[in-house]
Structures are given as C-alpha cells and as structure tokens.
N, C-alpha and C. Protein backbone atom coordinates (compact mmCIF):
# COMPACT_ATOMS: atom_id res chain seq x y z
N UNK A 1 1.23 0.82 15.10
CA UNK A 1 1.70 1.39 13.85
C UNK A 1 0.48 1.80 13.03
N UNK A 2 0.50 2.87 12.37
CA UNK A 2 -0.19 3.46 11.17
C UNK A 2 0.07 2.90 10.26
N UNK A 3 -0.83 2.42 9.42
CA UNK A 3 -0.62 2.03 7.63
C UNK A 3 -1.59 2.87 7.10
N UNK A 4 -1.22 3.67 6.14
CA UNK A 4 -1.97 4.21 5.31
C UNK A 4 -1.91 4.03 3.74
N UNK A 5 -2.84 4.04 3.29
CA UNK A 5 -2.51 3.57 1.36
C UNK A 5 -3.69 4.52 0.89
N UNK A 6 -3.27 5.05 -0.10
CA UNK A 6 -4.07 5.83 -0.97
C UNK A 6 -3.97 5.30 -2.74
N UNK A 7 -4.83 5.04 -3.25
CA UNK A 7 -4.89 4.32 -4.39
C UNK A 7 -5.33 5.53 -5.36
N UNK A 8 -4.76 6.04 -6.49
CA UNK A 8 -5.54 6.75 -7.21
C UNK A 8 -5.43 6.09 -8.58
N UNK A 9 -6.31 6.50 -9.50
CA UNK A 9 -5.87 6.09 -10.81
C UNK A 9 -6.99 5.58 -11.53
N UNK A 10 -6.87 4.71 -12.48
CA UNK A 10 -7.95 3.54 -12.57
C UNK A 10 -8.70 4.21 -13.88
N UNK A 11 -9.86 3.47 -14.39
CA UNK A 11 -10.87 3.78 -15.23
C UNK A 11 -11.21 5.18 -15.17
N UNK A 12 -11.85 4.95 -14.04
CA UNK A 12 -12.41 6.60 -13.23
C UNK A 12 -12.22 7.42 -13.04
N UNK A 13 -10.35 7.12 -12.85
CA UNK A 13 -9.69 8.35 -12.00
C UNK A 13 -10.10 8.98 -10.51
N UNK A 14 -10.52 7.31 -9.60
CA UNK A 14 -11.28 8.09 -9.01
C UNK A 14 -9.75 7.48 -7.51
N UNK A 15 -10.08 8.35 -6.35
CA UNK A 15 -8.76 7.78 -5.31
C UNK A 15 -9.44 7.59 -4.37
N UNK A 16 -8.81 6.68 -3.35
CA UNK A 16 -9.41 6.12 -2.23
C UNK A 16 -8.06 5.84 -0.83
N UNK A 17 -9.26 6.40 -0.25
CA UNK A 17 -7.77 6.09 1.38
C UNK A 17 -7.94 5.64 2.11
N UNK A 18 -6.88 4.73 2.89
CA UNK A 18 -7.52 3.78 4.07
C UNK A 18 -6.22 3.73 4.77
N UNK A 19 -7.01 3.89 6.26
CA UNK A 19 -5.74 3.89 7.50
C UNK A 19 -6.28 2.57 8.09
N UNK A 20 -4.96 1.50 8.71
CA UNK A 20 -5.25 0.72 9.17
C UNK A 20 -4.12 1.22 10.50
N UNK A 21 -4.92 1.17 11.71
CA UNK A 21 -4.32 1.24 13.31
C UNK A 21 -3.98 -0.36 13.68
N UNK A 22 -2.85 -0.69 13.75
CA UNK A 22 -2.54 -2.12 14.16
C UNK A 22 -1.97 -2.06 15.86
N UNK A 23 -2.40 -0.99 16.18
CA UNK A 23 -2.72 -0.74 17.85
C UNK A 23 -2.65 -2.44 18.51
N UNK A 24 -4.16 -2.39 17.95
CA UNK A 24 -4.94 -3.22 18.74
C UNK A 24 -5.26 -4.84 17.95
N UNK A 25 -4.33 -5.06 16.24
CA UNK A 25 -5.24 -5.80 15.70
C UNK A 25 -4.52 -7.06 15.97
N UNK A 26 -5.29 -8.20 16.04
CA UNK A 26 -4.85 -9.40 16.24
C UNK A 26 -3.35 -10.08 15.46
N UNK A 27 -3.28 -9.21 14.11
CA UNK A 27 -2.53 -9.85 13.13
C UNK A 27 -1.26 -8.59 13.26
N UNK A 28 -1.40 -8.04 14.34
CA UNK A 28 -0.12 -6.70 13.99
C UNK A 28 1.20 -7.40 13.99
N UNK A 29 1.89 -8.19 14.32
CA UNK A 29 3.20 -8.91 13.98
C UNK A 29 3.06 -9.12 12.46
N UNK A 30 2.36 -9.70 11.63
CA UNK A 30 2.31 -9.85 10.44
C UNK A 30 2.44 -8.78 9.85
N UNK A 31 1.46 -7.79 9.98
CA UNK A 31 1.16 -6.37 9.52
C UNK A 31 2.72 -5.90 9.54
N UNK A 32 3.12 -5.86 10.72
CA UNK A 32 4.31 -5.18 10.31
C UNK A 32 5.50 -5.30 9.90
N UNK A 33 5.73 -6.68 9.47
CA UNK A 33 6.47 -7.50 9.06
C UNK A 33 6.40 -7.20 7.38
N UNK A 34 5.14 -7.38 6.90
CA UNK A 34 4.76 -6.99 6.00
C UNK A 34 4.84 -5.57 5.54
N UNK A 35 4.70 -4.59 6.41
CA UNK A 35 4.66 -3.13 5.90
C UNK A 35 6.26 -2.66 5.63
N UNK A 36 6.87 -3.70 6.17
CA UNK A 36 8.49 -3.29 6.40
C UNK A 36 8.80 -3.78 5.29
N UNK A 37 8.60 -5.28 4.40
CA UNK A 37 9.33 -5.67 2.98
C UNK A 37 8.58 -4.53 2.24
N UNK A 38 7.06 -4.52 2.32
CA UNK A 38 6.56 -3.43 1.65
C UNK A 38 7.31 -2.20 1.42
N UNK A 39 7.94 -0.88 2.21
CA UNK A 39 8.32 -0.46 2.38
C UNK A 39 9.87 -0.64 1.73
N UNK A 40 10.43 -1.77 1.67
CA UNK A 40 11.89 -1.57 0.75
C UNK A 40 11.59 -1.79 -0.61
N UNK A 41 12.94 -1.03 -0.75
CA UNK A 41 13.47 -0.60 -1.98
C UNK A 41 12.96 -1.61 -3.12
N UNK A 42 12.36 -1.40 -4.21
CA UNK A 42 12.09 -2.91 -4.84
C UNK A 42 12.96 -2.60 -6.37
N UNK A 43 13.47 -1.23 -6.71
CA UNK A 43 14.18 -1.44 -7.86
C UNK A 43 13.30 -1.21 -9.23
N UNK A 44 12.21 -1.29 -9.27
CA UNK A 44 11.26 -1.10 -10.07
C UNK A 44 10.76 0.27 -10.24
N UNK A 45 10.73 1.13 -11.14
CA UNK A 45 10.05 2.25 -11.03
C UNK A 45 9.36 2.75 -12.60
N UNK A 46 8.56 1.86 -12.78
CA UNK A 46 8.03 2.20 -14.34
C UNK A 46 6.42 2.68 -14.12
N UNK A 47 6.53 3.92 -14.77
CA UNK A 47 4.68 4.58 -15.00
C UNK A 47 3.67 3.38 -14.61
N UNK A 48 2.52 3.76 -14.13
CA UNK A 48 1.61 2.60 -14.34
C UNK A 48 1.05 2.65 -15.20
N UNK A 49 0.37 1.57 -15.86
CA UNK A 49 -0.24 1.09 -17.03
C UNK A 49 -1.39 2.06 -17.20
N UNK A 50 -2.34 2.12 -18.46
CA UNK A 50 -3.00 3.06 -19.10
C UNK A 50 -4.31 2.42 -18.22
N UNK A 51 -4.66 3.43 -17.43
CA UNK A 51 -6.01 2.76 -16.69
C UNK A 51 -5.33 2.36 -15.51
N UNK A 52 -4.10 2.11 -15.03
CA UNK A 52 -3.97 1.30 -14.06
C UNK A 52 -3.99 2.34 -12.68
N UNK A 53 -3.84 1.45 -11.54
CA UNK A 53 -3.69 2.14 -10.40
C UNK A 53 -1.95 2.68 -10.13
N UNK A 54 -2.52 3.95 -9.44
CA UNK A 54 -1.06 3.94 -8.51
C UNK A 54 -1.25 4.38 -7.00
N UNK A 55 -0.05 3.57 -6.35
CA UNK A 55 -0.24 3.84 -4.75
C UNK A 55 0.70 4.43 -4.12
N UNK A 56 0.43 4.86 -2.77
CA UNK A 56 1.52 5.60 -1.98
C UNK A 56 1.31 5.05 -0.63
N UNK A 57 1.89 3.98 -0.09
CA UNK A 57 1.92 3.59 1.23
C UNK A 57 3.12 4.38 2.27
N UNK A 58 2.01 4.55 2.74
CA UNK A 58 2.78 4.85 4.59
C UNK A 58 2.98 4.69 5.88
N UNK A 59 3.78 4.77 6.69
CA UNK A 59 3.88 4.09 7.46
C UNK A 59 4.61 4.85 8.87
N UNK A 60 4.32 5.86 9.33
CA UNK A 60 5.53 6.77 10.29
C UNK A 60 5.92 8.01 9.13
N UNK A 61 6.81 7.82 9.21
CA UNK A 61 8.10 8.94 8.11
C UNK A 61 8.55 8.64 7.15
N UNK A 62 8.11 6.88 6.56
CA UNK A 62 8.58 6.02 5.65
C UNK A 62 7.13 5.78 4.66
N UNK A 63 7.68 6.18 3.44
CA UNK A 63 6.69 6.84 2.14
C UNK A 63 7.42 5.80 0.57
N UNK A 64 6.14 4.75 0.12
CA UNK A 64 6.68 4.19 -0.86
C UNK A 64 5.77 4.77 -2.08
N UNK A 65 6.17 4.97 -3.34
CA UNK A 65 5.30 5.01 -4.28
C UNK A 65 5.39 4.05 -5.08
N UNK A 66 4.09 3.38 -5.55
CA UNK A 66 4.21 2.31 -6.50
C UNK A 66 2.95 1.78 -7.16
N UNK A 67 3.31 0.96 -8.51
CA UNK A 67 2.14 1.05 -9.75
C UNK A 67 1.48 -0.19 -9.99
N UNK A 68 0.14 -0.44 -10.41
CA UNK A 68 0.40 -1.96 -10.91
C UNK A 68 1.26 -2.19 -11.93
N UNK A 69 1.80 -3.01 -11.84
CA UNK A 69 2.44 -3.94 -12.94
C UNK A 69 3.94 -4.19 -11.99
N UNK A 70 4.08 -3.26 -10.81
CA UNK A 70 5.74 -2.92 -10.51
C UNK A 70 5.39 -3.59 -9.14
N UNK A 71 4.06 -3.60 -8.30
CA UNK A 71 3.85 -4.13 -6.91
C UNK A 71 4.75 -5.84 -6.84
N UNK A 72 5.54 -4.99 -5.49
CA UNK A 72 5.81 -6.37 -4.96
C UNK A 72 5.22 -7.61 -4.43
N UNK A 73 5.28 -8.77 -4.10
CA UNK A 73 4.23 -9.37 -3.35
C UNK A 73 3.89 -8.77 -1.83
N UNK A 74 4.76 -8.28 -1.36
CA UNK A 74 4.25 -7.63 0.09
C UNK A 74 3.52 -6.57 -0.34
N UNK A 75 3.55 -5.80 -1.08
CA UNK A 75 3.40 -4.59 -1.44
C UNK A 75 1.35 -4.79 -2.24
N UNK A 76 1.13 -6.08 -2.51
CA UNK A 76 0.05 -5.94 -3.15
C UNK A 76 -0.52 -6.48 -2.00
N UNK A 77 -0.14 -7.73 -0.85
CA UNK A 77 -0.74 -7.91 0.23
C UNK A 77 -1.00 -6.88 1.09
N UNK A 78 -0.09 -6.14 1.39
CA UNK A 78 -0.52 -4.71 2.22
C UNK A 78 -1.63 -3.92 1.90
N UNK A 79 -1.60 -3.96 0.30
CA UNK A 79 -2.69 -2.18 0.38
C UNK A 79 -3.80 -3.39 0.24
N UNK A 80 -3.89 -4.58 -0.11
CA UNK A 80 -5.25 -5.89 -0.08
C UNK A 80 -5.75 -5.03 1.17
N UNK A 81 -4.85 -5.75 2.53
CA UNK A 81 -5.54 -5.51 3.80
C UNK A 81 -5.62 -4.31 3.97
N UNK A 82 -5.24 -3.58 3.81
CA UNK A 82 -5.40 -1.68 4.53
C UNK A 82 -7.02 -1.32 3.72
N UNK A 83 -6.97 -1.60 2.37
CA UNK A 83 -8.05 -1.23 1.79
C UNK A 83 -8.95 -2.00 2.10
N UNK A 84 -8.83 -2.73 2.83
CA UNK A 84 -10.33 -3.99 2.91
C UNK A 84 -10.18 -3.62 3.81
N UNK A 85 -9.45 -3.80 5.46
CA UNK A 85 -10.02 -3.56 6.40
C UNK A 85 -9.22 -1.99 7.50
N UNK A 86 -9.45 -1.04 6.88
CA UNK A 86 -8.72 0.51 7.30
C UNK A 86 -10.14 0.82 6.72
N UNK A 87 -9.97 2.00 7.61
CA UNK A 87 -11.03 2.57 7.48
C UNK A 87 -10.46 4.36 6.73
C-alpha cells in the first residue's frame, strides 16, 4: 500500500510530502490498519486554526482532508509515521 500525506499550512506557509511504500515495511499490518480508521469518516470538518496545519492523506483512490484541532487519533499517528519515515 501507498500512504501519502501532504501537510501545508503553518507559520510559513510552507508544504511538505511524504510517501510511505509499506511493500516491504516490517510494521505494514499496523500501517494499514491504521490508514483505514484514518481514512473514515470522523464527522469533524472545521477550518484549521490561524497558523495551523492542514492535511490530505492518501491511500489508493481513498482521499481524507483534515486540520489540526479536528485530527483523529489514527489520523495524527499516520501522518507522525509517513512524515518521519516516507520519503
């Protein structure tokens, strides 16, 4: 599976992207376990905060958008790992 997260927003305004290939990675049962709560519906859909980030995770054909203040707990563990270790 593909994970991709793109973060834009912030102080800076500056955006950043990271693909994680769980091909091959030791933790891909988790990963995708995780990309899947990530991925549902969470009911929340409020602007992000003044300065804050916003993200767009992906995953196949399945596209979430979401802000700080609104991230789920899967949803803030996911883009953790994609952005720390995706390249």
């Amino acid at each position: 599976m593909r994970i991709e997260v793109t973060r834009s927003g912030g102080l800076a305004g500056l955006t950043r992207h990271a693909v994680l290939d769980t091909a091959d990675h030791p933790d891909a049962g988790h990963l995708h376990a995780l990309a899947e709560a990530a991925l549902a519906p969470s009911g929340a859909n409020r602007p992000p905060y003044p300065d804050g980030y916003s993200y767009t995770i992906t995953t196949g054909t399945a596209t979430v958008h979401c802000a700080d203040g609104d991230l789920t707990p899967p949803q803030r563990d996911l883009i953790a790992r994609v952005l720390a270790e995706g390249a």
